[in-house]
C-alpha atoms as a PDB file:
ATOM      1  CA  UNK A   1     -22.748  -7.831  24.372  1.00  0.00           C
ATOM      2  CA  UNK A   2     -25.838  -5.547  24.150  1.00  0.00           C
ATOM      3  CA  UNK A   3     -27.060  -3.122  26.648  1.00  0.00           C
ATOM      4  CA  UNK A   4     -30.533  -3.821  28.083  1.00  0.00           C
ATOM      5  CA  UNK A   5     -33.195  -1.412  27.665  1.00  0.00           C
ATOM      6  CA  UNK A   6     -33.347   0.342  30.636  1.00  0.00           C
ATOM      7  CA  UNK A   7     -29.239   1.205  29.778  1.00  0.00           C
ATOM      8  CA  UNK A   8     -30.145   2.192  26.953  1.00  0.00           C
ATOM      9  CA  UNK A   9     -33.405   4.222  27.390  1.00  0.00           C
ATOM     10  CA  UNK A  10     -31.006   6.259  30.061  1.00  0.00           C
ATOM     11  CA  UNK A  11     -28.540   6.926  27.231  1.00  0.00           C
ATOM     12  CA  UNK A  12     -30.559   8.302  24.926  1.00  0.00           C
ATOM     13  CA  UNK A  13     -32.947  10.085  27.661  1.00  0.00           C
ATOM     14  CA  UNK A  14     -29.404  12.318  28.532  1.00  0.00           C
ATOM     15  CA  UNK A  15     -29.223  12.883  24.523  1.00  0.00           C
ATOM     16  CA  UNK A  16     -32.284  13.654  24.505  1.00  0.00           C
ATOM     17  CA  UNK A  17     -31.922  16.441  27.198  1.00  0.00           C
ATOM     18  CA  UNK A  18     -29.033  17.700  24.933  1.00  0.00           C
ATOM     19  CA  UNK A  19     -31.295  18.181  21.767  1.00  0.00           C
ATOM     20  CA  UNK A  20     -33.902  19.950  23.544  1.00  0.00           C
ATOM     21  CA  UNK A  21     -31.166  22.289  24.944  1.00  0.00           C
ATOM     22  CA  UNK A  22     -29.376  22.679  21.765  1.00  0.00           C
ATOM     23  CA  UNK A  23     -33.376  23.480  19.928  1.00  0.00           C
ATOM     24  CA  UNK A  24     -33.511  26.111  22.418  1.00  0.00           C
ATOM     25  CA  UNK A  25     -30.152  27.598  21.359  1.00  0.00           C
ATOM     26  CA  UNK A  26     -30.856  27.690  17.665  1.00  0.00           C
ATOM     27  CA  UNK A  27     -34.064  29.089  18.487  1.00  0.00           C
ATOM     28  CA  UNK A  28     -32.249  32.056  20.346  1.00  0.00           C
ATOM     29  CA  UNK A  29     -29.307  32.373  18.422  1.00  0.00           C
ATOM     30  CA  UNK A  30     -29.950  35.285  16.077  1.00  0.00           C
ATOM     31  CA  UNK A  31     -26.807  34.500  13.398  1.00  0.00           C
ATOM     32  CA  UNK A  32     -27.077  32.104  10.751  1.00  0.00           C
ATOM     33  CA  UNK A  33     -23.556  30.510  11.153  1.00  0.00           C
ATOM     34  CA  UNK A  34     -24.367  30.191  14.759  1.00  0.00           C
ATOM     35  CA  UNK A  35     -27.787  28.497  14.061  1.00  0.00           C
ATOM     36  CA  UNK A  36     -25.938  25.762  12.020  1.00  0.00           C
ATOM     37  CA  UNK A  37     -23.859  24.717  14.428  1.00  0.00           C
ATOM     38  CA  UNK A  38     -26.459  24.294  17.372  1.00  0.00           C
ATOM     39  CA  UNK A  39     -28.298  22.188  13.867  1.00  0.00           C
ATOM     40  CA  UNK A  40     -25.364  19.971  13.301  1.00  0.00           C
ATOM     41  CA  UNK A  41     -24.675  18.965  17.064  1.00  0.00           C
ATOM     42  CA  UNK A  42     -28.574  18.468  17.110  1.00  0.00           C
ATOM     43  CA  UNK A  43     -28.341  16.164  14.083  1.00  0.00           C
ATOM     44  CA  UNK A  44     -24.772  14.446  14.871  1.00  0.00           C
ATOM     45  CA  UNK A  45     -26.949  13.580  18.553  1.00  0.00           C
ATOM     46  CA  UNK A  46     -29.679  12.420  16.272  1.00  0.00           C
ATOM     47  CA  UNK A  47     -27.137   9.858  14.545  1.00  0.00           C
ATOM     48  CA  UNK A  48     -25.925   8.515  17.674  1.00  0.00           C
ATOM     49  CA  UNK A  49     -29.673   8.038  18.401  1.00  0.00           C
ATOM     50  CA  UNK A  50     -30.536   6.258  16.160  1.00  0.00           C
ATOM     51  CA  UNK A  51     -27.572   3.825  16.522  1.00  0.00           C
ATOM     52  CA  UNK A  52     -28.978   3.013  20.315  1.00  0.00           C
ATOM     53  CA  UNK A  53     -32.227   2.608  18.651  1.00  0.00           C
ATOM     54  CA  UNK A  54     -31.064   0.177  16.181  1.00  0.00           C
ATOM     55  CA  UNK A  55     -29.199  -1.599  18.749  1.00  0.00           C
ATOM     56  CA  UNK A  56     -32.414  -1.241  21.270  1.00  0.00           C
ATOM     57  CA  UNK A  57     -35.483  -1.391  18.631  1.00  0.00           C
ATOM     58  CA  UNK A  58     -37.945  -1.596  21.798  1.00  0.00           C
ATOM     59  CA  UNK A  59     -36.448   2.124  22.629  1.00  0.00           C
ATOM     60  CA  UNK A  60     -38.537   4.648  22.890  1.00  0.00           C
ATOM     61  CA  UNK A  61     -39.640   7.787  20.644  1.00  0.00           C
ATOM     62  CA  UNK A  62     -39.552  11.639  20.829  1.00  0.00           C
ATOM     63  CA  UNK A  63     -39.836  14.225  18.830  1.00  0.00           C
ATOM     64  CA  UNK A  64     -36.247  14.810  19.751  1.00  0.00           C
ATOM     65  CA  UNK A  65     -35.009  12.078  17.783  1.00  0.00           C
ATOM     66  CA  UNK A  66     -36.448  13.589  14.361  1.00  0.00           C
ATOM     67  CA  UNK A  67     -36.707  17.156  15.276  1.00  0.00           C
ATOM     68  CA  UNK A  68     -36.122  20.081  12.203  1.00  0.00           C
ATOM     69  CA  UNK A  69     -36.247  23.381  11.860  1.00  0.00           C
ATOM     70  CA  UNK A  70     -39.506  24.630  10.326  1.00  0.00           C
ATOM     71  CA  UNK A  71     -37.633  27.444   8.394  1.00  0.00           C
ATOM     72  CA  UNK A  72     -34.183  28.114   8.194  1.00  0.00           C
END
């Protein structure tokens, strides 16, 4: 059975809150290794995203749910 949309737009606004938090950490973090792992949680949240989204199409957007480094 699919979620509704307000379900869903709750989900992803809580993954949402964990990208922006995890941005914040690779911006911070000073070592590389350390910068690729806040990058890979950011992108695995990303994935799981997207799958609500596809589920959901009427979700929302953010910047969150595209978000990359400008340099790395």
């Amino acid at each position: 059975m699919a979620e509704d949309l307000k379900t869903t737009e709750a989900k992803i606004a809580g993954h949402r809150r964990a990208i922006h938090d995890h941005i914040a950490k690779f911006e911070r973090y000073p070592a590389a290794q350390d910068k690729e792992f806040a990058l890979k949680t950011i992108e695995r949240i990303q994935g799981t995203i997207r799958d609500l989204k596809r589920r959901q199409p009427r979700a929302s957007s953010s910047y969150e749910d595209t978000w990359r480094p400008s340099r790395f």
